[in-house]
PDB file of N, CA and C in Angstrom:
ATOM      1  N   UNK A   1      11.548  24.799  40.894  1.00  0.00           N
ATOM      2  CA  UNK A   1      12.382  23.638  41.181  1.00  0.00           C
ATOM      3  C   UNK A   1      13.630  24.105  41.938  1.00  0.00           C
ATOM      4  N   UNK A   2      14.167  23.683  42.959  1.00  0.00           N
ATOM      5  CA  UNK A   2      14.721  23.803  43.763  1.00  0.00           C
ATOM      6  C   UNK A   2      16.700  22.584  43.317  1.00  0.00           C
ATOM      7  N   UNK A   3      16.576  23.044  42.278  1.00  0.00           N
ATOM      8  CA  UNK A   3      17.831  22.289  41.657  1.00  0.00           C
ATOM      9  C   UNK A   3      18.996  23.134  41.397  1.00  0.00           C
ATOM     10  N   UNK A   4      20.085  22.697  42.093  1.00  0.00           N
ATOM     11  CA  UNK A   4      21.212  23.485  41.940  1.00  0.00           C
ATOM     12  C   UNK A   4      21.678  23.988  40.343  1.00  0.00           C
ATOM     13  N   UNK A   5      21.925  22.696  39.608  1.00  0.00           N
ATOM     14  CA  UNK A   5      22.208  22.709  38.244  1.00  0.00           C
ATOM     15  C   UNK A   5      21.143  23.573  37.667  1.00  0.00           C
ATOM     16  N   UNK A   6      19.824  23.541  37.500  1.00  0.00           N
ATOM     17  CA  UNK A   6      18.941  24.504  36.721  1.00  0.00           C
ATOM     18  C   UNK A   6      19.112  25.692  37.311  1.00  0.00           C
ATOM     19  N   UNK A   7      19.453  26.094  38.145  1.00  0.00           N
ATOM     20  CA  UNK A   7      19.955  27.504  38.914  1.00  0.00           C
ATOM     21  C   UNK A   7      21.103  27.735  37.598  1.00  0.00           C
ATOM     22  N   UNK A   8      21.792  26.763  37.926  1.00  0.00           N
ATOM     23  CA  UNK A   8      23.278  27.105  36.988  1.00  0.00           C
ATOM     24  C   UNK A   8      22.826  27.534  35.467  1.00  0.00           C
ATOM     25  N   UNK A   9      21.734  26.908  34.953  1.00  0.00           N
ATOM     26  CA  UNK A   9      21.507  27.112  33.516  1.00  0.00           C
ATOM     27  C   UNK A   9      20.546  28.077  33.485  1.00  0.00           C
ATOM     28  N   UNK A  10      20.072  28.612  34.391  1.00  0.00           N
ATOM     29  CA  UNK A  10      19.457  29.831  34.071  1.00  0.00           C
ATOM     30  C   UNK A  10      19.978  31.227  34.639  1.00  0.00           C
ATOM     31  N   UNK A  11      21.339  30.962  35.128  1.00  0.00           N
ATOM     32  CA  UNK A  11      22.400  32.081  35.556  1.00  0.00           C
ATOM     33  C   UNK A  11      22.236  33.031  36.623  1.00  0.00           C
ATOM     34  N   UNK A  12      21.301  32.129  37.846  1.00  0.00           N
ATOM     35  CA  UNK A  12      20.845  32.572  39.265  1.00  0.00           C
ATOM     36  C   UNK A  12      22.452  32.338  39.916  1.00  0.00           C
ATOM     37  N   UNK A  13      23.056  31.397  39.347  1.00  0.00           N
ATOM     38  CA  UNK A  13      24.256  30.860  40.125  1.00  0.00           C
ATOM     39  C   UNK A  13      25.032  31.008  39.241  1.00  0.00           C
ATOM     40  N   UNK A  14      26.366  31.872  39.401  1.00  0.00           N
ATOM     41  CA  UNK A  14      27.476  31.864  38.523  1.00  0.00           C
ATOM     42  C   UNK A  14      28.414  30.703  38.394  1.00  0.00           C
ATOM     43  N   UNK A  15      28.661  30.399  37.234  1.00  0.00           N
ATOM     44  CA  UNK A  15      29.769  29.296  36.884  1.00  0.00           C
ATOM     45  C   UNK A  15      30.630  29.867  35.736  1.00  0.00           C
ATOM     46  N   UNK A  16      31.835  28.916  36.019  1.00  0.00           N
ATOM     47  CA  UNK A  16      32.955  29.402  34.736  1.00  0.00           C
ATOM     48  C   UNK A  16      32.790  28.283  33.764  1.00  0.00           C
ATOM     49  N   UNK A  17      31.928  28.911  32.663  1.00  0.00           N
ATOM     50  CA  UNK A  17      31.530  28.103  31.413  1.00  0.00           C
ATOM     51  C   UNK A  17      32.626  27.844  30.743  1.00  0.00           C
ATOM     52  N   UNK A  18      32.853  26.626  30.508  1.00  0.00           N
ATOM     53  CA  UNK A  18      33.462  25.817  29.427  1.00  0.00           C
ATOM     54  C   UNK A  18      33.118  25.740  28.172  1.00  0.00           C
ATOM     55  N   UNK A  19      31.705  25.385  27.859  1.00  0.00           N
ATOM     56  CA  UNK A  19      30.767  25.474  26.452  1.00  0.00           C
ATOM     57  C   UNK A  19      29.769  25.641  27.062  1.00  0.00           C
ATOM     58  N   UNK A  20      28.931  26.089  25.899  1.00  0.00           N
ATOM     59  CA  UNK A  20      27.036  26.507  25.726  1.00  0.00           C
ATOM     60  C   UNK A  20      26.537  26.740  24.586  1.00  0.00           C
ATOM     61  N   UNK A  21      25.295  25.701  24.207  1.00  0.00           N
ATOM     62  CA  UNK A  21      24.893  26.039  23.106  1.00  0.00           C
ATOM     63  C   UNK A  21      23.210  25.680  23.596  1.00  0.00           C
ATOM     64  N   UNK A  22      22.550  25.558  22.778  1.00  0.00           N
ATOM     65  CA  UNK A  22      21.261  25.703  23.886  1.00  0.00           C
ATOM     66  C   UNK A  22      20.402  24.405  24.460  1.00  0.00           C
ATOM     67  N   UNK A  23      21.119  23.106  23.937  1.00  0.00           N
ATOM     68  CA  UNK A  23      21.092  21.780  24.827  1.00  0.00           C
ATOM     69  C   UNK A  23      21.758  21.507  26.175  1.00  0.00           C
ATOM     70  N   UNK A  24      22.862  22.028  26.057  1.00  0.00           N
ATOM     71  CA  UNK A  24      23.753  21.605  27.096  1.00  0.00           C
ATOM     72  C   UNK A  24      24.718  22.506  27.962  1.00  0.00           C
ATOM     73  N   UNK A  25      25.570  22.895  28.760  1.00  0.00           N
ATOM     74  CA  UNK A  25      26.078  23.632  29.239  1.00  0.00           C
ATOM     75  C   UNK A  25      27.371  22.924  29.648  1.00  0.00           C
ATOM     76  N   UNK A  26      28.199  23.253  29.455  1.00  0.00           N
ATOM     77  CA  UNK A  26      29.805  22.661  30.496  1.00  0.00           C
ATOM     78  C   UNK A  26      30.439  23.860  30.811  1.00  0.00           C
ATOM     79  N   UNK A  27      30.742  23.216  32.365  1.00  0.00           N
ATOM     80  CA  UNK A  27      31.417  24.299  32.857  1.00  0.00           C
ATOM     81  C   UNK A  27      32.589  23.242  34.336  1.00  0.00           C
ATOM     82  N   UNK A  28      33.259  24.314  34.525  1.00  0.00           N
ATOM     83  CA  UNK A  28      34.255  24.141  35.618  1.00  0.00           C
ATOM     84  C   UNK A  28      33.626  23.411  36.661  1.00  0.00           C
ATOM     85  N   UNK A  29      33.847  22.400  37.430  1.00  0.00           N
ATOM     86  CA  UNK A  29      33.616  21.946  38.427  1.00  0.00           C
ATOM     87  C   UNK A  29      34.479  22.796  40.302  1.00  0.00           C
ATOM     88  N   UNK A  30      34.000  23.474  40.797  1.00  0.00           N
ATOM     89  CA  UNK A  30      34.410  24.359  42.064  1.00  0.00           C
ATOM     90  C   UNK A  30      34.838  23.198  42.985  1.00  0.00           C
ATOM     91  N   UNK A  31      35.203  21.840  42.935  1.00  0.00           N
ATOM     92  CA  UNK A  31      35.903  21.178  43.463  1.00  0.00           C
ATOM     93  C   UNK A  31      36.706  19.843  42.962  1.00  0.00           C
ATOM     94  N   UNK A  32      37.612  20.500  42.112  1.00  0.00           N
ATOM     95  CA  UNK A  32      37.994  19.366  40.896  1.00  0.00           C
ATOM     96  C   UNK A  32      39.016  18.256  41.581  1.00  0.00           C
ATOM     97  N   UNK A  33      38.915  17.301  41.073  1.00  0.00           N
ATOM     98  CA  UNK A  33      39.348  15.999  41.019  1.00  0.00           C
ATOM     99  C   UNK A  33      40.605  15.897  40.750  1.00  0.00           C
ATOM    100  N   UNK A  34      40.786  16.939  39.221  1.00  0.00           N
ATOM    101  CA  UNK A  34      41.874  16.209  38.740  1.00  0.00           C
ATOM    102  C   UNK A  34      42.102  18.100  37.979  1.00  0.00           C
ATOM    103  N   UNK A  35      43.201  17.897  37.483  1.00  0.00           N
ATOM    104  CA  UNK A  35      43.747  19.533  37.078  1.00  0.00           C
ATOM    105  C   UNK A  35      42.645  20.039  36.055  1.00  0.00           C
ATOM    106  N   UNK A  36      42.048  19.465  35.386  1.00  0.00           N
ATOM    107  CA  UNK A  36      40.529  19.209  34.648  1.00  0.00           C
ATOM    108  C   UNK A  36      39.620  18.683  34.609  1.00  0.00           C
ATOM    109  N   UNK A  37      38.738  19.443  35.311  1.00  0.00           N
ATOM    110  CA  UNK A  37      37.320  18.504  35.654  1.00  0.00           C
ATOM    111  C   UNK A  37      36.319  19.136  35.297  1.00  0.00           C
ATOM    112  N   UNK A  38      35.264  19.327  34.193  1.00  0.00           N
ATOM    113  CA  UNK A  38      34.781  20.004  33.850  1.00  0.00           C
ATOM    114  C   UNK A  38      33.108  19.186  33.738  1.00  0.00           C
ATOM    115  N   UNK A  39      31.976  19.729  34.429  1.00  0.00           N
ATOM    116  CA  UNK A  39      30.740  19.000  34.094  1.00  0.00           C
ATOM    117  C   UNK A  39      29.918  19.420  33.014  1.00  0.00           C
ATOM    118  N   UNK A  40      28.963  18.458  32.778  1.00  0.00           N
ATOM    119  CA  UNK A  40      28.483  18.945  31.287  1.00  0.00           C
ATOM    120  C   UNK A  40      27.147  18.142  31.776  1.00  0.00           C
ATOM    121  N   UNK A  41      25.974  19.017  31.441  1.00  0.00           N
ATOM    122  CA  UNK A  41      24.714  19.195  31.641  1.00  0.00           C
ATOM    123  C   UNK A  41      23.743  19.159  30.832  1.00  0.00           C
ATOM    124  N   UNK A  42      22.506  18.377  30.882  1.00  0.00           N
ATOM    125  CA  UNK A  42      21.466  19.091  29.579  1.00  0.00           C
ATOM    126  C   UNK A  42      20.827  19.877  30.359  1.00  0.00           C
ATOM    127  N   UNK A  43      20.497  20.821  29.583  1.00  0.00           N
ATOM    128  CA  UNK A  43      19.498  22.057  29.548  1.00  0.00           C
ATOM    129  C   UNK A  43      17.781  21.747  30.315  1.00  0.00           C
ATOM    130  N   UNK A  44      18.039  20.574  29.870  1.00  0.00           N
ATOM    131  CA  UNK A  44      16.602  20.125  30.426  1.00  0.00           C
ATOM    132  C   UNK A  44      16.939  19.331  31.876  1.00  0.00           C
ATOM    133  N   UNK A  45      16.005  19.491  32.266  1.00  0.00           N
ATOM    134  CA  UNK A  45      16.169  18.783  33.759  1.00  0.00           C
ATOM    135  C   UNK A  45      16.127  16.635  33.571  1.00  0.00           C
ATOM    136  N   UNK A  46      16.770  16.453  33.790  1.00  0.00           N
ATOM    137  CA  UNK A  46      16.800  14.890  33.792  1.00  0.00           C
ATOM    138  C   UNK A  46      17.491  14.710  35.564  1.00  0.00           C
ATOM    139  N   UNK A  47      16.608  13.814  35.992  1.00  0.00           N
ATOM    140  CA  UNK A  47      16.906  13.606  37.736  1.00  0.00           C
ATOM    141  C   UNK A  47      18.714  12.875  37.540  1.00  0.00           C
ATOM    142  N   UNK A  48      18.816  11.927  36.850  1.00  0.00           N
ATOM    143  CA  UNK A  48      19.796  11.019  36.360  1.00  0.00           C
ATOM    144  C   UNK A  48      19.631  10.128  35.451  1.00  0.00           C
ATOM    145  N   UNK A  49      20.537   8.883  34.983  1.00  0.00           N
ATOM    146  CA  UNK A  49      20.991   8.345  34.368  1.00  0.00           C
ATOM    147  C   UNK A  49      19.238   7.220  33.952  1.00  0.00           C
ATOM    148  N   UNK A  50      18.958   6.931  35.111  1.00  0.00           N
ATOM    149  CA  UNK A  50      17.714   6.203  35.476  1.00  0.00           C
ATOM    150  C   UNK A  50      16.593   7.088  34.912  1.00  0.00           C
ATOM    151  N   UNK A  51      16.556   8.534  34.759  1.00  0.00           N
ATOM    152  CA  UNK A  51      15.263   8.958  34.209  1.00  0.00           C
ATOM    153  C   UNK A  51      15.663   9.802  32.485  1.00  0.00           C
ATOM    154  N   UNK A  52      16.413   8.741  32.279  1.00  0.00           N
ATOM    155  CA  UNK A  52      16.555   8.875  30.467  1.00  0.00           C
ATOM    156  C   UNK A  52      15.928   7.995  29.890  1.00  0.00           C
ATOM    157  N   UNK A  53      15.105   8.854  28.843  1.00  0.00           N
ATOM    158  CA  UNK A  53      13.963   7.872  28.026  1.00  0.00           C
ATOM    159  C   UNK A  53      13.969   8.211  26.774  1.00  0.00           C
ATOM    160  N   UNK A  54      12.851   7.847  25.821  1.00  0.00           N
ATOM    161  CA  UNK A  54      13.014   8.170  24.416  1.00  0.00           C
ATOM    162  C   UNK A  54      12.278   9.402  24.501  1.00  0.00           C
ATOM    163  N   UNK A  55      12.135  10.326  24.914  1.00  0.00           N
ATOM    164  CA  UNK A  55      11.642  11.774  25.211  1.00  0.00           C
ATOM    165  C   UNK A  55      12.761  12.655  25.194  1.00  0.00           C
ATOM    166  N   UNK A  56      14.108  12.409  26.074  1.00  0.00           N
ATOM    167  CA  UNK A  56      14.902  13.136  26.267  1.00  0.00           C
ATOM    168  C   UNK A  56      16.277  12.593  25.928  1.00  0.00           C
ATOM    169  N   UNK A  57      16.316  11.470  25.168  1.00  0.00           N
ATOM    170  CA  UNK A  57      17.392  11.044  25.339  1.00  0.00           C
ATOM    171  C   UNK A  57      19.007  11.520  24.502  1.00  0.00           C
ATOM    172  N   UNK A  58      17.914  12.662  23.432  1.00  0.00           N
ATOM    173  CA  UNK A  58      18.411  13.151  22.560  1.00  0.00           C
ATOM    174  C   UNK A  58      19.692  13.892  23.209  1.00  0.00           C
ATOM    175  N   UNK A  59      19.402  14.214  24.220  1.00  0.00           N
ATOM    176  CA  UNK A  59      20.307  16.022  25.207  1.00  0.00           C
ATOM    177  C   UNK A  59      21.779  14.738  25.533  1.00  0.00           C
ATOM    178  N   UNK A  60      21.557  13.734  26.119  1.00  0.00           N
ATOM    179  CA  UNK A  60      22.392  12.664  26.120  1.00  0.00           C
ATOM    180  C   UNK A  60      23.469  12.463  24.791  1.00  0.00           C
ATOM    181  N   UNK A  61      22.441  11.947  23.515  1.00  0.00           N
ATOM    182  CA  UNK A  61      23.206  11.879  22.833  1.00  0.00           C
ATOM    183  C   UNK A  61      24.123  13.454  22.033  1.00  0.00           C
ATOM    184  N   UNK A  62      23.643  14.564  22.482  1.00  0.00           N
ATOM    185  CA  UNK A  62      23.911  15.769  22.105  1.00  0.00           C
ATOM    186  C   UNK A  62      24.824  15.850  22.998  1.00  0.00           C
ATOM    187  N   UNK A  63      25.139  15.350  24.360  1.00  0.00           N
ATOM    188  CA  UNK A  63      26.214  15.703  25.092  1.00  0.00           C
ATOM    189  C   UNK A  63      27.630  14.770  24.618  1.00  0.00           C
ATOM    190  N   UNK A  64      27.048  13.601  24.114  1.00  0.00           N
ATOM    191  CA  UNK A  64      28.679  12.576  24.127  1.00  0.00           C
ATOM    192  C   UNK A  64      28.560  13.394  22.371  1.00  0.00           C
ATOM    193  N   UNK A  65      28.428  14.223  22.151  1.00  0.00           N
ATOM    194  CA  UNK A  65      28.671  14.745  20.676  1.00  0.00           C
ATOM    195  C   UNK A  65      29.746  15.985  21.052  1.00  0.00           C
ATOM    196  N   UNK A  66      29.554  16.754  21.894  1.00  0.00           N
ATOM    197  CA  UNK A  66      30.070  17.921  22.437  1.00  0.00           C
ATOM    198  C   UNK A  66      31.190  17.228  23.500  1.00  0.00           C
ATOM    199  N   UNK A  67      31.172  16.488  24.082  1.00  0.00           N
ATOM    200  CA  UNK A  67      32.014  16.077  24.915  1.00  0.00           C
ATOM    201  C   UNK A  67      33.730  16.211  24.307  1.00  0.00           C
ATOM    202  N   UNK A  68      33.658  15.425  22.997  1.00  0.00           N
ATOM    203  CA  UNK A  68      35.179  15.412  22.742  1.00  0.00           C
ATOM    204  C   UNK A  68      35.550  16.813  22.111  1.00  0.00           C
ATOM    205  N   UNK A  69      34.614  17.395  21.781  1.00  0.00           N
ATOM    206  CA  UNK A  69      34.645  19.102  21.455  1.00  0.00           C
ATOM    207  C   UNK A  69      35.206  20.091  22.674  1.00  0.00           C
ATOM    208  N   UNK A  70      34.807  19.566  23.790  1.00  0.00           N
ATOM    209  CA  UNK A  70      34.727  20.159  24.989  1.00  0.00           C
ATOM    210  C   UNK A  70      36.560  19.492  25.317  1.00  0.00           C
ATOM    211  N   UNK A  71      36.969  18.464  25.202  1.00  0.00           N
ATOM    212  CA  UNK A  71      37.874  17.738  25.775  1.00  0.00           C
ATOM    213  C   UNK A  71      38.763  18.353  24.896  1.00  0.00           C
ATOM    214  N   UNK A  72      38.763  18.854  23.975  1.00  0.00           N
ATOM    215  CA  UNK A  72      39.915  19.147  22.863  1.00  0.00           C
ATOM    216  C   UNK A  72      40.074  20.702  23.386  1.00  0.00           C
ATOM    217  N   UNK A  73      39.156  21.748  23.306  1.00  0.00           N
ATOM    218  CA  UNK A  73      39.300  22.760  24.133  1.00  0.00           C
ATOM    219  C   UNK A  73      40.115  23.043  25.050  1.00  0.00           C
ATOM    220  N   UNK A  74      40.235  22.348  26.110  1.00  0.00           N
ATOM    221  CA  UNK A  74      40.589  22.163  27.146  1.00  0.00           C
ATOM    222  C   UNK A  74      42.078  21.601  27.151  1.00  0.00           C
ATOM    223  N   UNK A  75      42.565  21.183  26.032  1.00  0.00           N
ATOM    224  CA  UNK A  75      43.620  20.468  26.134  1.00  0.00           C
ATOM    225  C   UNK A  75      43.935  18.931  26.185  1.00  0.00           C
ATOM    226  N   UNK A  76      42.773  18.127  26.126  1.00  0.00           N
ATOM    227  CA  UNK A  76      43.470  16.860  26.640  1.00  0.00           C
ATOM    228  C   UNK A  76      43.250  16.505  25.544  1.00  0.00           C
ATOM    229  N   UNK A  77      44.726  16.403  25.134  1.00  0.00           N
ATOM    230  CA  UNK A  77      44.931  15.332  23.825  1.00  0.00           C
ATOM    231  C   UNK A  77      45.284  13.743  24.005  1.00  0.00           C
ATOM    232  N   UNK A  78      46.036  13.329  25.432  1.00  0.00           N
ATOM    233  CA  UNK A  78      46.311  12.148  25.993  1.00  0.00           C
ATOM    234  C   UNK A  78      45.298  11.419  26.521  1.00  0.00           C
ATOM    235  N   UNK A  79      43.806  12.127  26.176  1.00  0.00           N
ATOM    236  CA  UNK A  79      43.046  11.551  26.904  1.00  0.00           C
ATOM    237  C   UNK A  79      42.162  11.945  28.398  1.00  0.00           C
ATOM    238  N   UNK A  80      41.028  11.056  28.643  1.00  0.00           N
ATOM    239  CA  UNK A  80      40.150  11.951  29.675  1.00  0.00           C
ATOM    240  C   UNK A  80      39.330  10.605  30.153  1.00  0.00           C
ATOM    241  N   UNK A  81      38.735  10.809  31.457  1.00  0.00           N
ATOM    242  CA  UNK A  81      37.921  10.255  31.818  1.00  0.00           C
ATOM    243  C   UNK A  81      36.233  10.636  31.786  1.00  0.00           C
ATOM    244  N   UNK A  82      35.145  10.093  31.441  1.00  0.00           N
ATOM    245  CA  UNK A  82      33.696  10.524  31.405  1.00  0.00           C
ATOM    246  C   UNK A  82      33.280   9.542  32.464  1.00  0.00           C
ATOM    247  N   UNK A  83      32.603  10.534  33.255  1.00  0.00           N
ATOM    248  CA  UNK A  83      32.062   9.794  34.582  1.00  0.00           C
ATOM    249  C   UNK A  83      30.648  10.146  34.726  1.00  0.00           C
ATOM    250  N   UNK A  84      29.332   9.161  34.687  1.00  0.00           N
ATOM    251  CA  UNK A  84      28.026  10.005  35.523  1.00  0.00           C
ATOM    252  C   UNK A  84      27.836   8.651  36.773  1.00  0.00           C
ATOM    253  N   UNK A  85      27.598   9.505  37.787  1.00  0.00           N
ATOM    254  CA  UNK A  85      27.080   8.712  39.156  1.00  0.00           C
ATOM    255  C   UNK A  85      25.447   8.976  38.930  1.00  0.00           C
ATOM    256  N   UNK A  86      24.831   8.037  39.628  1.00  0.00           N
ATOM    257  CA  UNK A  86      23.373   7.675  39.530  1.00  0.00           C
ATOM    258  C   UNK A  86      23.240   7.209  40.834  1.00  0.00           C
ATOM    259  N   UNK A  87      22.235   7.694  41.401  1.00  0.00           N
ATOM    260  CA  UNK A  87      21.519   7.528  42.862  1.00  0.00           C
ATOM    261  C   UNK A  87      22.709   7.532  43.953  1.00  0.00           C
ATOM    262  N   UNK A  88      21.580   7.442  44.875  1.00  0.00           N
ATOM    263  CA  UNK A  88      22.087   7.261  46.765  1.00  0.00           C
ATOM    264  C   UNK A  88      23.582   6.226  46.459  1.00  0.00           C
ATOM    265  N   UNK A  89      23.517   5.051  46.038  1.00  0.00           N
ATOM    266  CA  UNK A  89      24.684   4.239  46.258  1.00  0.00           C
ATOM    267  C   UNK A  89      25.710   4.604  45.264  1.00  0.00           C
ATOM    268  N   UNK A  90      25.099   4.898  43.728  1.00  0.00           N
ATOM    269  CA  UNK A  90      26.731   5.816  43.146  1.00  0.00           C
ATOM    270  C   UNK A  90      27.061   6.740  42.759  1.00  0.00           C
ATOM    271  N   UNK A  91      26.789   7.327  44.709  1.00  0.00           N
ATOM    272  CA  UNK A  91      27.439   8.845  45.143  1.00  0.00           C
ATOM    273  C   UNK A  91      26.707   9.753  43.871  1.00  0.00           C
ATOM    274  N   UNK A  92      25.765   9.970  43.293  1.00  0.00           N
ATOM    275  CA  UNK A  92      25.301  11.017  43.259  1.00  0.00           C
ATOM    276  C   UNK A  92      24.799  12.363  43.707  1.00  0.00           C
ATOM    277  N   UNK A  93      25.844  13.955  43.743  1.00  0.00           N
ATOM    278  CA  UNK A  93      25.484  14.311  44.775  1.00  0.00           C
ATOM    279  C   UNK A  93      24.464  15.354  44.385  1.00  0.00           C
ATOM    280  N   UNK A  94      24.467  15.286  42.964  1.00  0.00           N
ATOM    281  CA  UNK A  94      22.879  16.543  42.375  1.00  0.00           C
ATOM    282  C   UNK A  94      22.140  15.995  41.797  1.00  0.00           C
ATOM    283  N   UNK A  95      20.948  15.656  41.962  1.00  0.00           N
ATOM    284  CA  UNK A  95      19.651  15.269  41.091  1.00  0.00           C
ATOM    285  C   UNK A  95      19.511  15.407  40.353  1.00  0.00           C
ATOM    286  N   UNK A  96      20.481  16.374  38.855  1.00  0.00           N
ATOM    287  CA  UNK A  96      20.275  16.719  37.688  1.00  0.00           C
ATOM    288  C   UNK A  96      21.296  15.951  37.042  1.00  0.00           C
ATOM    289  N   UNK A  97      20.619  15.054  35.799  1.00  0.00           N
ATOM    290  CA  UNK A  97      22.272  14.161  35.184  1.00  0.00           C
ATOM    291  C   UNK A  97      23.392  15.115  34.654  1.00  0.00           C
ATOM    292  N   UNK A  98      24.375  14.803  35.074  1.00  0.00           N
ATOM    293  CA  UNK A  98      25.715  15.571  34.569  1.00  0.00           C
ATOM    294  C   UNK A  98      26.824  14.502  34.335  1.00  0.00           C
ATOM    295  N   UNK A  99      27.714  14.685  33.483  1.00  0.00           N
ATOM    296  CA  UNK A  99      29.335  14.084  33.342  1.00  0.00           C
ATOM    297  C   UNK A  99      29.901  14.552  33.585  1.00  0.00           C
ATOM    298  N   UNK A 100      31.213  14.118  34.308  1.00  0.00           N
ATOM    299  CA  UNK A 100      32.638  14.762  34.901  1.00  0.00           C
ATOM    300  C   UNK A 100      33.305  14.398  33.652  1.00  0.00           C
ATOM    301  N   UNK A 101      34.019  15.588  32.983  1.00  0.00           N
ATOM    302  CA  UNK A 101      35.179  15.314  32.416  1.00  0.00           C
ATOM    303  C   UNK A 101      36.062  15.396  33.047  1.00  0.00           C
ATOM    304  N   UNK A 102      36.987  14.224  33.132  1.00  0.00           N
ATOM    305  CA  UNK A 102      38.139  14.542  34.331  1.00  0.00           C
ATOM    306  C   UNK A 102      39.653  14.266  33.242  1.00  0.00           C
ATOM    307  N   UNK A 103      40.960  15.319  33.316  1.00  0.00           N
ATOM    308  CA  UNK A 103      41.732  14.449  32.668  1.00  0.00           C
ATOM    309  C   UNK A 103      43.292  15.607  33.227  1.00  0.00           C
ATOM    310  N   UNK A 104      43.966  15.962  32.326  1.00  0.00           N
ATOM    311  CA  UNK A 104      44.737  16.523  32.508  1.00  0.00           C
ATOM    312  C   UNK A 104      46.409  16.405  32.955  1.00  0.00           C
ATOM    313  N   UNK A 105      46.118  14.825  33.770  1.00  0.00           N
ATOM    314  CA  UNK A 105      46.998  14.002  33.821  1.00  0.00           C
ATOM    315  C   UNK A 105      46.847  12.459  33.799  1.00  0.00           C
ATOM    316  N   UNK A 106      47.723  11.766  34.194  1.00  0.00           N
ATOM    317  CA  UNK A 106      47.476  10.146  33.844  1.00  0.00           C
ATOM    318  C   UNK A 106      46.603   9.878  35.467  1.00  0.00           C
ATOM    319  N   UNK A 107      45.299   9.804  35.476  1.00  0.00           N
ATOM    320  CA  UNK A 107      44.210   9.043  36.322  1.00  0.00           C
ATOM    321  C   UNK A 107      44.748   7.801  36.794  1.00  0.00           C
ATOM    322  N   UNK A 108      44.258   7.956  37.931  1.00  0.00           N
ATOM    323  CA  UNK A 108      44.422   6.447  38.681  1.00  0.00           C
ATOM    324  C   UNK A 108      43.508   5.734  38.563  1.00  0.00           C
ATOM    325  N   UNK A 109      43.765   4.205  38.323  1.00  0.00           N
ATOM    326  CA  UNK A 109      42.666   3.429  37.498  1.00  0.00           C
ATOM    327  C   UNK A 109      41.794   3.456  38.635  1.00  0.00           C
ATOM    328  N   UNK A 110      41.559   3.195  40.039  1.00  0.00           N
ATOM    329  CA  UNK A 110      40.914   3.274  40.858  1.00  0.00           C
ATOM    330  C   UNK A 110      39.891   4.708  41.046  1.00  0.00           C
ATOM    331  N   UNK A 111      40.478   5.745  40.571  1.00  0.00           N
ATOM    332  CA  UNK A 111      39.409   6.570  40.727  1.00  0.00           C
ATOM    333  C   UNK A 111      38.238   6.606  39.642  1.00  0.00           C
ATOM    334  N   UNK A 112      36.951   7.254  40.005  1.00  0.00           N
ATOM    335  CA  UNK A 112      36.021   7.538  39.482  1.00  0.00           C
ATOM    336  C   UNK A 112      34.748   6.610  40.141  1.00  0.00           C
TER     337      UNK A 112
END
């Protein structure tokens, strides 16, 4: 498979890990948004948001479990934004589902 993100989880491609346990992966985003932007991944390949089913949906709910684990790490106690884009029209730009944690300062309601 020719997927950037499964590159990332099988450590063909270096990233600066945030968390890892063996569902999910978060790590640094190499073009952040906001002073914290950190993506968070399942382990398993899911195209996006659209190809979550009762097969996999578990890595999903294993990620919004780790998420505020991940957000506390990191510092944001004031709060954070969780973002996933899905397909051609919302700007999805990797085929593998991921969330942006974005936070670090006060977000503009317009972004995301």
């Amino acid at each position: 498979m020719d997927c950037l993100f499964c590159k990332i989880i099988a450590g063909d491609i270096p990233s600066k890990k945030a968390y890892e346990d063996d569902m999910c992966l978060a790590f640094h985003d190499i073009a952040p948004q906001a002073p914290v932007h950190v993506l968070v991944i399942p382990k398993e390949h899911i195209p996006s948001a659209d190809g979550v089913d009762t097969e996999n949906s578990k890595y999903v709910s294993h990620i919004f479990e780790v998420i505020p684990k991940v957000a506390a790490s990191l510092g944001l106690q004031n709060g954070y934004r969780v973002i996933t884009n899905c397909g051609e029209d919302g700007c999805q730009s990797v085929k593998h589902l991921h969330f942006h944690i974005l936070g670090g300062k006060k977000l503009p309601e317009n972004m995301g």
